[in-house]
PDB file of N, CA and C in Angstrom:
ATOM      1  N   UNK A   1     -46.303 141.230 -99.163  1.00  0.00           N
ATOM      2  CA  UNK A   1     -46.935 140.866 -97.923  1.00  0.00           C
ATOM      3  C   UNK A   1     -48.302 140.251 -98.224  1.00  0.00           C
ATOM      4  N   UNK A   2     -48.631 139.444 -97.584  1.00  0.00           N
ATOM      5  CA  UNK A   2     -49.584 138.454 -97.892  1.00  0.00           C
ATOM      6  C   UNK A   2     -50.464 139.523 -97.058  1.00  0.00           C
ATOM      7  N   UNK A   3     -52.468 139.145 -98.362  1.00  0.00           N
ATOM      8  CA  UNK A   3     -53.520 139.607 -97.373  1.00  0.00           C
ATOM      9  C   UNK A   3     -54.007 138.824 -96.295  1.00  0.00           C
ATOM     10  N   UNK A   4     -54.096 138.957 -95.151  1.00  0.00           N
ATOM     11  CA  UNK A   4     -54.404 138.376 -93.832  1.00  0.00           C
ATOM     12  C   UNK A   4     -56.043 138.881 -93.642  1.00  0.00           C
ATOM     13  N   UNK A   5     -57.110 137.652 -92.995  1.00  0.00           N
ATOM     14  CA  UNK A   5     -58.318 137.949 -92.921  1.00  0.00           C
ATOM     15  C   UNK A   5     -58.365 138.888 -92.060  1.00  0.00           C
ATOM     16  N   UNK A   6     -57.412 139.377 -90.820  1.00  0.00           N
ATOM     17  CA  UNK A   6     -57.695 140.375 -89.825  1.00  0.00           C
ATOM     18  C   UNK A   6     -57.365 142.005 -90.765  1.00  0.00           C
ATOM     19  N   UNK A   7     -56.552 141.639 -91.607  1.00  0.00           N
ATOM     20  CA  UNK A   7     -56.174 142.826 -91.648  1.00  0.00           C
ATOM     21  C   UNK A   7     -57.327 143.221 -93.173  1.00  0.00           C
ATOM     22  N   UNK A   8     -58.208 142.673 -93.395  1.00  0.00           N
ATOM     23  CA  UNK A   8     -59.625 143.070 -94.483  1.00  0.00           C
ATOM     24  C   UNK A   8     -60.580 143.221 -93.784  1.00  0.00           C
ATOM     25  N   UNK A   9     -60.773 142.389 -92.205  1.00  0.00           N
ATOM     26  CA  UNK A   9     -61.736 143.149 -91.639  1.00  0.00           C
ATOM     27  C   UNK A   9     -61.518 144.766 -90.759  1.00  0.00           C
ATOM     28  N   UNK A  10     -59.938 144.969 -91.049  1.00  0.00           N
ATOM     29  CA  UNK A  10     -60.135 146.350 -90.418  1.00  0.00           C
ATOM     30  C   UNK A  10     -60.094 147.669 -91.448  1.00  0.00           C
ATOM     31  N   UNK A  11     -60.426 147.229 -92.837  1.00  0.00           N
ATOM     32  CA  UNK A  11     -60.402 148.072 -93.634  1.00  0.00           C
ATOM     33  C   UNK A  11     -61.689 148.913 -93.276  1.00  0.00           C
ATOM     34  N   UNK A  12     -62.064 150.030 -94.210  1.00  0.00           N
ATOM     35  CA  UNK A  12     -63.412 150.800 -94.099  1.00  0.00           C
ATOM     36  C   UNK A  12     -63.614 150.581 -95.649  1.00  0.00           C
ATOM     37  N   UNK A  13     -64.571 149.526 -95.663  1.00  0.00           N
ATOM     38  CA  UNK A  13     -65.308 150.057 -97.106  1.00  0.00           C
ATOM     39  C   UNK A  13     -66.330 150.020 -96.947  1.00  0.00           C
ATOM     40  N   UNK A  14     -66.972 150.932 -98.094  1.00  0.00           N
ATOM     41  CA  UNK A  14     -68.804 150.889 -98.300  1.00  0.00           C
ATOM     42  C   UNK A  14     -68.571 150.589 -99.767  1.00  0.00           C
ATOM     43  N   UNK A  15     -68.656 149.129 -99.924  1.00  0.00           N
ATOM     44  CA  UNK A  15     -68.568 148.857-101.238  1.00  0.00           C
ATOM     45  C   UNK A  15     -70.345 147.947-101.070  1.00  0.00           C
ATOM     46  N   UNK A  16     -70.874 148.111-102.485  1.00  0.00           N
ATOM     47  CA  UNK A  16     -72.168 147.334-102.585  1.00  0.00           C
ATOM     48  C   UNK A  16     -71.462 145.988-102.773  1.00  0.00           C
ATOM     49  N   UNK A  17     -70.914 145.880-103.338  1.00  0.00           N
ATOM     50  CA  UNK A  17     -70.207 144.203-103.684  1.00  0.00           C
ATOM     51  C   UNK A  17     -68.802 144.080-103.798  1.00  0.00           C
ATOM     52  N   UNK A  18     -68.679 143.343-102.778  1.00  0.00           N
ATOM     53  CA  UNK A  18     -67.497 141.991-103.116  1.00  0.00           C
ATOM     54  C   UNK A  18     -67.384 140.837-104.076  1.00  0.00           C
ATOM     55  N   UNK A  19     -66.737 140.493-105.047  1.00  0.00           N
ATOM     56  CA  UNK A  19     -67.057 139.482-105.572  1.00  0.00           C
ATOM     57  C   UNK A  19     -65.264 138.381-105.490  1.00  0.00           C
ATOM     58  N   UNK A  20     -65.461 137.426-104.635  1.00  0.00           N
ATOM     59  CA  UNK A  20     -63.916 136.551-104.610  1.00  0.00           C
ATOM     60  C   UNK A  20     -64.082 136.034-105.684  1.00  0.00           C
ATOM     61  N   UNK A  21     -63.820 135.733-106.594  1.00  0.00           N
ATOM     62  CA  UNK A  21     -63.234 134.327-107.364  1.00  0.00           C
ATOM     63  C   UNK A  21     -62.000 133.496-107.083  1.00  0.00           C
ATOM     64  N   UNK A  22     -61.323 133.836-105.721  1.00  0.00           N
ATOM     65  CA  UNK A  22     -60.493 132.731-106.145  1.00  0.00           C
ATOM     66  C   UNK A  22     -61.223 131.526-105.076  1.00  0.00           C
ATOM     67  N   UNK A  23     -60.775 130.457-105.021  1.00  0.00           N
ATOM     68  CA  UNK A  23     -61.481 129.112-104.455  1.00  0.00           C
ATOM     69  C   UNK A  23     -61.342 129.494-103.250  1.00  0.00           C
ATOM     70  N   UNK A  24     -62.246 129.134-102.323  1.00  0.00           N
ATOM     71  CA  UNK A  24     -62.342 128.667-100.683  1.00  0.00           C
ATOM     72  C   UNK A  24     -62.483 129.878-100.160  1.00  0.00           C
ATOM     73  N   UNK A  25     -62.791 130.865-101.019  1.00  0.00           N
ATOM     74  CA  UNK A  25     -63.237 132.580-100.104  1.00  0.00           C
ATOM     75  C   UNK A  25     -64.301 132.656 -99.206  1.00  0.00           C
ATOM     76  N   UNK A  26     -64.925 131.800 -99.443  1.00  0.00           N
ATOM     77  CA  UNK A  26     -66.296 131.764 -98.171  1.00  0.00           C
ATOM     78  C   UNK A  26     -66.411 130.283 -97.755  1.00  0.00           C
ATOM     79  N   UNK A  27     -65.296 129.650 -97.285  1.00  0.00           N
ATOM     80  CA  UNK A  27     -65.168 128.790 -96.462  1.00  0.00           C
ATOM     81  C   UNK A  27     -65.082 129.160 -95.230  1.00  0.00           C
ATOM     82  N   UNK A  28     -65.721 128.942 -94.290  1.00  0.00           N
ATOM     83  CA  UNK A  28     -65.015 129.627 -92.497  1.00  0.00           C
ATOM     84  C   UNK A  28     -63.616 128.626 -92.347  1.00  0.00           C
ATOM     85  N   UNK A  29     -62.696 129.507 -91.826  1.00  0.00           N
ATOM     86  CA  UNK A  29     -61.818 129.035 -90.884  1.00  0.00           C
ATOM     87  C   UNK A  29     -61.997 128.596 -89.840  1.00  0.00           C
ATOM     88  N   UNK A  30     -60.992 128.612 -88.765  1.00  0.00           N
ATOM     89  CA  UNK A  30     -61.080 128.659 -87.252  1.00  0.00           C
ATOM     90  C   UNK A  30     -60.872 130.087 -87.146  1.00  0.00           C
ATOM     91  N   UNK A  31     -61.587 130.389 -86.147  1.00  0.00           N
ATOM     92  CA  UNK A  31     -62.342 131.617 -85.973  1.00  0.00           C
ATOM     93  C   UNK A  31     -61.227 132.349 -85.145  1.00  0.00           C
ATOM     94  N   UNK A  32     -60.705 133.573 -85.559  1.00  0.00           N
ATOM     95  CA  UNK A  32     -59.125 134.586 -85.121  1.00  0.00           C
ATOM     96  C   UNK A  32     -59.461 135.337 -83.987  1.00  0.00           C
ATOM     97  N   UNK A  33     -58.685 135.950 -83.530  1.00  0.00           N
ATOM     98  CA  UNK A  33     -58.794 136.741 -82.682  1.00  0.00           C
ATOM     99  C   UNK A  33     -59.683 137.983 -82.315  1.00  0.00           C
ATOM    100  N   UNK A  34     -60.327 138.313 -83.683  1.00  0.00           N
ATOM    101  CA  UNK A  34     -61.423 139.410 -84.333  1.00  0.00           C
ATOM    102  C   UNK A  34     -62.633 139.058 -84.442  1.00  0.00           C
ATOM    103  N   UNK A  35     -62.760 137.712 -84.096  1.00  0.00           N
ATOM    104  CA  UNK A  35     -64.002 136.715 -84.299  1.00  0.00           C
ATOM    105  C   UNK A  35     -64.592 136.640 -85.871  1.00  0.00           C
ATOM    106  N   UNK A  36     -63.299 137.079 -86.839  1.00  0.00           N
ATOM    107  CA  UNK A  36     -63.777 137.183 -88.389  1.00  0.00           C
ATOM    108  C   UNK A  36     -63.572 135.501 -88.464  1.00  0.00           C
ATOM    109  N   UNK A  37     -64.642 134.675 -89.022  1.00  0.00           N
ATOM    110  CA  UNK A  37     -63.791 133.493 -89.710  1.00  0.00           C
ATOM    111  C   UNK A  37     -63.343 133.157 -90.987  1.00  0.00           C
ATOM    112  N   UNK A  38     -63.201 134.145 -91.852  1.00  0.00           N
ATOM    113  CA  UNK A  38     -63.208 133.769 -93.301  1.00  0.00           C
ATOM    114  C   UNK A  38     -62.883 135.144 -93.909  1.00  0.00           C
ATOM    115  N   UNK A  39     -62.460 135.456 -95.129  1.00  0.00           N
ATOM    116  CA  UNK A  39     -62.535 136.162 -96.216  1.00  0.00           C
ATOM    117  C   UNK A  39     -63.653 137.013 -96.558  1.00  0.00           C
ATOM    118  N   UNK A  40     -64.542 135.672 -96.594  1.00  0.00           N
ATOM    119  CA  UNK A  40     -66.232 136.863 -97.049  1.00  0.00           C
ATOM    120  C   UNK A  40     -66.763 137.317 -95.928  1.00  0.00           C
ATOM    121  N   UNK A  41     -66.159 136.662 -94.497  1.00  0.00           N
ATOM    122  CA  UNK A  41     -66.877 137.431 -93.044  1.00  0.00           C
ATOM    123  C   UNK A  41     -65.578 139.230 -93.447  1.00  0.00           C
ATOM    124  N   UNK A  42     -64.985 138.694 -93.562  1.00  0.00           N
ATOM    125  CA  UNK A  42     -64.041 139.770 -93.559  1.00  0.00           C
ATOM    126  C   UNK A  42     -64.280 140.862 -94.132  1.00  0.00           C
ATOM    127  N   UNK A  43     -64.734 140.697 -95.143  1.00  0.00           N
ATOM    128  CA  UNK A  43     -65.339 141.868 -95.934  1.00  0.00           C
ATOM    129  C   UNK A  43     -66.382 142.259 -95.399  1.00  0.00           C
ATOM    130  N   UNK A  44     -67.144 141.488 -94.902  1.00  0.00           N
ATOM    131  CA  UNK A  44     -68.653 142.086 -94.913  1.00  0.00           C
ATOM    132  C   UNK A  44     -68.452 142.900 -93.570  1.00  0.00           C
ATOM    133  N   UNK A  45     -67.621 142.315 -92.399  1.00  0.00           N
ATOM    134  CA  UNK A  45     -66.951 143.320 -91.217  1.00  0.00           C
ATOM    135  C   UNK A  45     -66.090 144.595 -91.831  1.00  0.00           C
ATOM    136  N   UNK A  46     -65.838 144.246 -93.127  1.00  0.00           N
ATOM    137  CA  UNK A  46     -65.280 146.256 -93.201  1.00  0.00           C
ATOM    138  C   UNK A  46     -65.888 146.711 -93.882  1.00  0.00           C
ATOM    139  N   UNK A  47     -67.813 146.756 -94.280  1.00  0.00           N
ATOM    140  CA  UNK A  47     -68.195 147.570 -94.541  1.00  0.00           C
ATOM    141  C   UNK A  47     -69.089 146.700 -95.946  1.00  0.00           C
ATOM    142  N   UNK A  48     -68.611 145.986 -96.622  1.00  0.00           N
ATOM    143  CA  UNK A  48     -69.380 145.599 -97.594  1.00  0.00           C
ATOM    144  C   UNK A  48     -70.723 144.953 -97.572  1.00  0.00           C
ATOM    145  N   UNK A  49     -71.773 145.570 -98.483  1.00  0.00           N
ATOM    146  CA  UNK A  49     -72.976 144.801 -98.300  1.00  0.00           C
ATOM    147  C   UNK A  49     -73.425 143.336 -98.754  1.00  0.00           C
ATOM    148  N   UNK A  50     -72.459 142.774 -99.762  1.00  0.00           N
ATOM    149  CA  UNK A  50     -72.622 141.421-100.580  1.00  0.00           C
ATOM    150  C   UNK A  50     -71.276 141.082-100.454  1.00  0.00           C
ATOM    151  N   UNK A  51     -70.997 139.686-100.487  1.00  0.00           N
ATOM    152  CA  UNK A  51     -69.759 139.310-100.817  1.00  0.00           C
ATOM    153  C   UNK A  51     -70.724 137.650-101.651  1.00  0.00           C
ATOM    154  N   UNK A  52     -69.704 137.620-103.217  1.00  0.00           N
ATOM    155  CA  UNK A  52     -70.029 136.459-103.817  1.00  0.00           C
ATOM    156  C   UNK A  52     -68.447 135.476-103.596  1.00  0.00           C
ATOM    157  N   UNK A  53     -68.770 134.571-103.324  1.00  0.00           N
ATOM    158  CA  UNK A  53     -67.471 133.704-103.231  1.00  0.00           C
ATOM    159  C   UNK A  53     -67.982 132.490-103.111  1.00  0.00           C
ATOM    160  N   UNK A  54     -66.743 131.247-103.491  1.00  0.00           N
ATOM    161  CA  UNK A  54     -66.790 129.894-103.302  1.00  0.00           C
ATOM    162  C   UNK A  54     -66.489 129.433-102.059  1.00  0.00           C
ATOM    163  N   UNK A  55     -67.060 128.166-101.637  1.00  0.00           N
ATOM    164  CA  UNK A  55     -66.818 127.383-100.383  1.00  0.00           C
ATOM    165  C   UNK A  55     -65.932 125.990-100.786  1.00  0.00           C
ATOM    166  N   UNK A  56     -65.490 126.025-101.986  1.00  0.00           N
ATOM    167  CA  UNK A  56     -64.550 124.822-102.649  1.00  0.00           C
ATOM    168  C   UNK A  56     -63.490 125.354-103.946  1.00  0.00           C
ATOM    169  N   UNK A  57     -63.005 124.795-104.114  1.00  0.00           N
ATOM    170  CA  UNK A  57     -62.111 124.593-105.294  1.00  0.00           C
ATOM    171  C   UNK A  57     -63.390 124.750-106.575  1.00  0.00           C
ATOM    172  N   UNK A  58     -62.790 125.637-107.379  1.00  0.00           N
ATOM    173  CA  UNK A  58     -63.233 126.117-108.559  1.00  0.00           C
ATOM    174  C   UNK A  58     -62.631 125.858-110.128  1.00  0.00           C
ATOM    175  N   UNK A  59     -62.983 124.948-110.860  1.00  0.00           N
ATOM    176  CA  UNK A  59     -62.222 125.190-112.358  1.00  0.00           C
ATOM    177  C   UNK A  59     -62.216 126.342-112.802  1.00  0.00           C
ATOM    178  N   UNK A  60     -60.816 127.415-112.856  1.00  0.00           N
ATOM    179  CA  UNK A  60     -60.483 128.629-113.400  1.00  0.00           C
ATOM    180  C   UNK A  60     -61.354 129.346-114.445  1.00  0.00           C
ATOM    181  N   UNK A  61     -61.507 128.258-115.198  1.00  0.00           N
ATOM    182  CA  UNK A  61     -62.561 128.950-116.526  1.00  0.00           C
ATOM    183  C   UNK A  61     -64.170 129.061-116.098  1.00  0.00           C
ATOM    184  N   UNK A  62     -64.567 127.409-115.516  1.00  0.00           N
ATOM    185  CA  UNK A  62     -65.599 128.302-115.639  1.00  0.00           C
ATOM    186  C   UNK A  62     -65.821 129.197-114.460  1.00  0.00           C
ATOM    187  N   UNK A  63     -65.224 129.390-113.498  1.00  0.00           N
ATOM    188  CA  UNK A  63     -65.494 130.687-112.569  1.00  0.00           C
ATOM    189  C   UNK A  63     -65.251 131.864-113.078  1.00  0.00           C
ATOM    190  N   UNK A  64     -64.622 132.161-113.876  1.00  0.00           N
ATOM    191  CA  UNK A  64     -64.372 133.028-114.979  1.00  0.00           C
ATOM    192  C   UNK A  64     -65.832 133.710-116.045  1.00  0.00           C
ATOM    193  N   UNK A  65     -66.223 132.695-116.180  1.00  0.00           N
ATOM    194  CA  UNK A  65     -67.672 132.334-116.852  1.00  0.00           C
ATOM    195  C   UNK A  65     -68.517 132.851-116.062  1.00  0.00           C
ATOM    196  N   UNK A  66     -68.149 132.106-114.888  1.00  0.00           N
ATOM    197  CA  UNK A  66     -69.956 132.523-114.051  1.00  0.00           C
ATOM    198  C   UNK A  66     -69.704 134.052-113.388  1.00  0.00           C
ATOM    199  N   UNK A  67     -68.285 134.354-113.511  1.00  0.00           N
ATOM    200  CA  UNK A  67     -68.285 136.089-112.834  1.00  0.00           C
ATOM    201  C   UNK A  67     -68.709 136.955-114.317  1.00  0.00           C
ATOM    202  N   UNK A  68     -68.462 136.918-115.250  1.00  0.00           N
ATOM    203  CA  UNK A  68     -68.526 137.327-116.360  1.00  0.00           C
ATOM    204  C   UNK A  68     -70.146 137.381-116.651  1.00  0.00           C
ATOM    205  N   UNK A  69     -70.695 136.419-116.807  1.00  0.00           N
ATOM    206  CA  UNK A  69     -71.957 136.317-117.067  1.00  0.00           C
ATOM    207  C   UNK A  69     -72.901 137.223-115.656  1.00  0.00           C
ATOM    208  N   UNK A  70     -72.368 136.674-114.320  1.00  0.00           N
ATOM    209  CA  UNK A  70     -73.196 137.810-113.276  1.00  0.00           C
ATOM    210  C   UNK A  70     -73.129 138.875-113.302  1.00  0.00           C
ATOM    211  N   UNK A  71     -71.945 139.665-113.694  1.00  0.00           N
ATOM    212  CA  UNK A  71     -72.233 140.802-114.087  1.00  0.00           C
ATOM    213  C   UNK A  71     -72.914 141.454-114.962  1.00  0.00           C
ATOM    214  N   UNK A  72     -73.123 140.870-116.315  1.00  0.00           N
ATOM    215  CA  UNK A  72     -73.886 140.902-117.027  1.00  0.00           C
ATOM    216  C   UNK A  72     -74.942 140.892-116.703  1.00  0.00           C
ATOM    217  N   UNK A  73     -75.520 140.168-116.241  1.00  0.00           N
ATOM    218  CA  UNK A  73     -76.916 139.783-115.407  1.00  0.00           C
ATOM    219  C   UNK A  73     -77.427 141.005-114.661  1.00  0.00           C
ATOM    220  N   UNK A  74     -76.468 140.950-113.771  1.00  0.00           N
ATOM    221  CA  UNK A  74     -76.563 142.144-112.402  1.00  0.00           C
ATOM    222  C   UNK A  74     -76.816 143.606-113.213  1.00  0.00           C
ATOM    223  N   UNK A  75     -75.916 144.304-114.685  1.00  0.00           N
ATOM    224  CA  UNK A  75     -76.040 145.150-114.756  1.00  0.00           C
ATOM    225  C   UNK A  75     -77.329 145.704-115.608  1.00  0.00           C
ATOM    226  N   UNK A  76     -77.871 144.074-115.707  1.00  0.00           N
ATOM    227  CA  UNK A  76     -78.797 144.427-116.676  1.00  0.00           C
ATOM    228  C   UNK A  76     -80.324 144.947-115.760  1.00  0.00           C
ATOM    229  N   UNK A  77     -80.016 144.562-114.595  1.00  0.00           N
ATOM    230  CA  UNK A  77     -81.316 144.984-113.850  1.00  0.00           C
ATOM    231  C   UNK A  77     -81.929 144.379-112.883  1.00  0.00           C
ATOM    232  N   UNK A  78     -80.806 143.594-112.731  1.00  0.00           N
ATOM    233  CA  UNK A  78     -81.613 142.223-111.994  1.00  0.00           C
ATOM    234  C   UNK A  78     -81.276 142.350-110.470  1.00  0.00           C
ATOM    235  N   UNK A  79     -81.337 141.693-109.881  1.00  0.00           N
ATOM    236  CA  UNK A  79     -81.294 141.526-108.597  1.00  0.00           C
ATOM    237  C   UNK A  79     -79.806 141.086-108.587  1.00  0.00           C
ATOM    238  N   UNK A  80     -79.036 140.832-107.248  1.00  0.00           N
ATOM    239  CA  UNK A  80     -77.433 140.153-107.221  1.00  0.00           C
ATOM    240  C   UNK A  80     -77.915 138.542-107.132  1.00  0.00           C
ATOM    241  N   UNK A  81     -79.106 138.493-106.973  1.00  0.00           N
ATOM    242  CA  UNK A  81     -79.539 136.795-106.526  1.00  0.00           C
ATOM    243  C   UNK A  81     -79.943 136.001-107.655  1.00  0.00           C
ATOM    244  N   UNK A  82     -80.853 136.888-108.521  1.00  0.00           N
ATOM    245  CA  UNK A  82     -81.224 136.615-109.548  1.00  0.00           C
ATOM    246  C   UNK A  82     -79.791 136.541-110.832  1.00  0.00           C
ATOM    247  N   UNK A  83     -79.201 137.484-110.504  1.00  0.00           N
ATOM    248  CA  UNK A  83     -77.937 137.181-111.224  1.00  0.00           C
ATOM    249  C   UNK A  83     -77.215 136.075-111.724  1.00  0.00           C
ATOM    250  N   UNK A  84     -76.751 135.862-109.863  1.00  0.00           N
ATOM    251  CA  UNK A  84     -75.811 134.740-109.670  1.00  0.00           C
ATOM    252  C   UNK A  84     -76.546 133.689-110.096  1.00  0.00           C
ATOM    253  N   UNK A  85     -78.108 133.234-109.662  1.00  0.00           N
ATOM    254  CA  UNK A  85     -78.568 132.251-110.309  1.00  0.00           C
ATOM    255  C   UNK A  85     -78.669 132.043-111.999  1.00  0.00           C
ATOM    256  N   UNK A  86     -78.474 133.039-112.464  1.00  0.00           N
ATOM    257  CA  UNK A  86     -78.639 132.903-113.999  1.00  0.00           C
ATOM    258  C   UNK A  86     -77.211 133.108-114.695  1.00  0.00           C
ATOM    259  N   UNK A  87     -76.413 133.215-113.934  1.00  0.00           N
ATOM    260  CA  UNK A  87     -74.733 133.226-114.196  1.00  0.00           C
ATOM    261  C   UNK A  87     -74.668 131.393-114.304  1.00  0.00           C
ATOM    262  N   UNK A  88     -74.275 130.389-113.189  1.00  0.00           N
ATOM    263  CA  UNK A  88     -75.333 129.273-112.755  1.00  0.00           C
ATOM    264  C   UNK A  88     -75.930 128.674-113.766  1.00  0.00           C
ATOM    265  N   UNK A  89     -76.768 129.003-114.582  1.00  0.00           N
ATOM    266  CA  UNK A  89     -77.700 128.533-115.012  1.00  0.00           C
ATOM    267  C   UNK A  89     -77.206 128.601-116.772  1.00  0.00           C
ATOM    268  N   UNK A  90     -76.555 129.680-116.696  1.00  0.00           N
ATOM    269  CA  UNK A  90     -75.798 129.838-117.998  1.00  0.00           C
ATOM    270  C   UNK A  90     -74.818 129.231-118.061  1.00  0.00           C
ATOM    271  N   UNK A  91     -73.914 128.685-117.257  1.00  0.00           N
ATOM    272  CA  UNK A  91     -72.695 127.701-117.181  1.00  0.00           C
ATOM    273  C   UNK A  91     -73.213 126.717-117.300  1.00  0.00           C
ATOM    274  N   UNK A  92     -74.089 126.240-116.984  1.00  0.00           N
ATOM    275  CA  UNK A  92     -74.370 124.711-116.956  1.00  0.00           C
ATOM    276  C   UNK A  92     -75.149 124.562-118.505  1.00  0.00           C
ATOM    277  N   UNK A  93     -76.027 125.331-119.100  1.00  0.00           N
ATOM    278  CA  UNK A  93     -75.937 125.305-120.302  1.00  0.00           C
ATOM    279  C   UNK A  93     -74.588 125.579-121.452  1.00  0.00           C
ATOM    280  N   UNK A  94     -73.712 125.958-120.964  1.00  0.00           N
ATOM    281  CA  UNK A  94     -72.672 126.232-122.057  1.00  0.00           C
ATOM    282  C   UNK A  94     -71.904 125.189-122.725  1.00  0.00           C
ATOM    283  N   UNK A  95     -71.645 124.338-121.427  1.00  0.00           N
ATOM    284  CA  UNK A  95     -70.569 123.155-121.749  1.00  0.00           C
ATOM    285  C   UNK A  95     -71.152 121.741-121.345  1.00  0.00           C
ATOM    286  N   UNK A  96     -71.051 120.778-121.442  1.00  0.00           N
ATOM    287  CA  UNK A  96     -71.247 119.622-120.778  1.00  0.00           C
ATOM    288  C   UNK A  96     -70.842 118.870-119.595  1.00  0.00           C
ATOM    289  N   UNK A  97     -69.768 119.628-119.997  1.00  0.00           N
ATOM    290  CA  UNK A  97     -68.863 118.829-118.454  1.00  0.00           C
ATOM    291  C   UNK A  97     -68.953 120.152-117.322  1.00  0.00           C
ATOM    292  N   UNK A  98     -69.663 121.194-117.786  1.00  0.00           N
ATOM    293  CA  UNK A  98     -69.961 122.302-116.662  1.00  0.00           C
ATOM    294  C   UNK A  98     -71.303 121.862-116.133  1.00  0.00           C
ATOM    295  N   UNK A  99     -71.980 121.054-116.577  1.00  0.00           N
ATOM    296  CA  UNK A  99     -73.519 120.646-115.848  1.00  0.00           C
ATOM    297  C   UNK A  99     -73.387 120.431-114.354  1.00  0.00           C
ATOM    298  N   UNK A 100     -72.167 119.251-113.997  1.00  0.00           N
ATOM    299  CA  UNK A 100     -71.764 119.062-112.699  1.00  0.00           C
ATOM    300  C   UNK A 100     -71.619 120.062-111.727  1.00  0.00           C
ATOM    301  N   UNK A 101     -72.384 119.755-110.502  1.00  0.00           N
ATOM    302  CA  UNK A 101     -72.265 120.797-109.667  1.00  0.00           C
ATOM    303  C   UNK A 101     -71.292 121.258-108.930  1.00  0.00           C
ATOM    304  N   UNK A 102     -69.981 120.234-109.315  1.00  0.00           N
ATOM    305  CA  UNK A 102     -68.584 120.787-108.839  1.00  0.00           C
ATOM    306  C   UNK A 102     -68.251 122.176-109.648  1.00  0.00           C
ATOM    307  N   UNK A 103     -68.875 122.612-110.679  1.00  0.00           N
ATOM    308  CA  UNK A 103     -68.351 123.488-111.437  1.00  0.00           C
ATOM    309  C   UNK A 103     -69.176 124.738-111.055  1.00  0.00           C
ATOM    310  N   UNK A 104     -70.367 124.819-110.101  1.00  0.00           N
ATOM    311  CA  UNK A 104     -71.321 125.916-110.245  1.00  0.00           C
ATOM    312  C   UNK A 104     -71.569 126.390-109.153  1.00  0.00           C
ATOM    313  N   UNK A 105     -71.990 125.207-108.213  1.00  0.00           N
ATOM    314  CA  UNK A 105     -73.010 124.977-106.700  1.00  0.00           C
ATOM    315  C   UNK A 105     -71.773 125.805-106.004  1.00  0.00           C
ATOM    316  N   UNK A 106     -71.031 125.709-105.565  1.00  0.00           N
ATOM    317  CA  UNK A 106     -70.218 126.336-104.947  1.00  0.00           C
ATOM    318  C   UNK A 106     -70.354 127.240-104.265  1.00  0.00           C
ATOM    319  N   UNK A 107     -70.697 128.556-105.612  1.00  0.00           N
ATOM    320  CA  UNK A 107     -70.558 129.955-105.385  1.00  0.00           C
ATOM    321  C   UNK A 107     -72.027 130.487-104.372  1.00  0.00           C
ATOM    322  N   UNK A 108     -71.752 131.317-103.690  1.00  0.00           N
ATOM    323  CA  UNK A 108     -72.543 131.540-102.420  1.00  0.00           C
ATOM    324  C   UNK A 108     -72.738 133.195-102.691  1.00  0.00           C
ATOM    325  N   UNK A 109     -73.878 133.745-102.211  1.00  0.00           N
ATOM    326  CA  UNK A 109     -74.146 135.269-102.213  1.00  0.00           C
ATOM    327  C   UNK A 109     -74.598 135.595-100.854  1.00  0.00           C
ATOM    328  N   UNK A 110     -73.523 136.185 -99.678  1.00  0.00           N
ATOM    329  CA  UNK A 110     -73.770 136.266 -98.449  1.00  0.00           C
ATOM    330  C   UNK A 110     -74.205 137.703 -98.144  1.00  0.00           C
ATOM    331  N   UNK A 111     -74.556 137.826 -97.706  1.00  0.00           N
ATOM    332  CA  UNK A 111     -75.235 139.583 -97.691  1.00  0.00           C
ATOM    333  C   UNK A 111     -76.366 139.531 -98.010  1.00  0.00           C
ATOM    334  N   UNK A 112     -76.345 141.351 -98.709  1.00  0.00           N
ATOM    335  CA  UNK A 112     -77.908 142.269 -98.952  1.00  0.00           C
ATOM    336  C   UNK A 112     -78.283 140.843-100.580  1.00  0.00           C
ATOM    337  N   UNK A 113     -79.176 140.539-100.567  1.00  0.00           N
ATOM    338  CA  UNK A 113     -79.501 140.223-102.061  1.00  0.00           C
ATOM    339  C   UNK A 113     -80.038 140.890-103.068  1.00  0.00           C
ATOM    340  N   UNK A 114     -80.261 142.132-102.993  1.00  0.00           N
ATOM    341  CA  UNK A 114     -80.593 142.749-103.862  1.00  0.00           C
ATOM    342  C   UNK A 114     -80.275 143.307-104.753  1.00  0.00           C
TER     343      UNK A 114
END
């Protein structure tokens, strides 16, 4: 059974973070019957304080990269903002053809930033 955005905003979580990686998680839809429009509204309506997700299509690897590296970031002490920006910032130094902001800009941190 497929996950449906109504049926994540009626979950109960108290999670500090969400993190989507797959593409178009914090794109809005047309707005449902719950008034959720999206994935990352969805979460953040059942309880979560952050949700990180893309508003486009993502190359597999390096989104892979930039979740890998934010955590790193994040557990080292940092802020979730400061993270994601240095997740970001570390992709675009790694590769060459990751400089482009199709590969980075994307990813969005909606919520608490801290």
């Amino acid at each position: 059974m497929p996950i449906t955005i109504q049926a994540v905003s009626r979950l109960n979580l108290q999670a500090e973070l969400v993190y989507l990686s797959c593409c178009n998680a914090a794109r809005r839809l047309s707005t449902t019957g719950s008034g959720v429009s999206g994935f990352a509204d969805a979460f953040l309506t059942a309880g979560a304080r952050t949700v990180i997700a893309s508003t486009n299509w993502v190359e597999d690897e390096a989104s892979a990269f930039i979740a890998e590296r934010f955590y790193e970031h994040w557990f080292s002490g940092v802020s979730k903002a400061e993270a994601l920006r240095a997740a970001q910032q570390d992709l675009r130094a790694a590769r060459g053809q990751w400089e482009h902001p199709s590969c980075w800009a994307f990813f969005r941190l909606i919520g608490d930033e801290g």
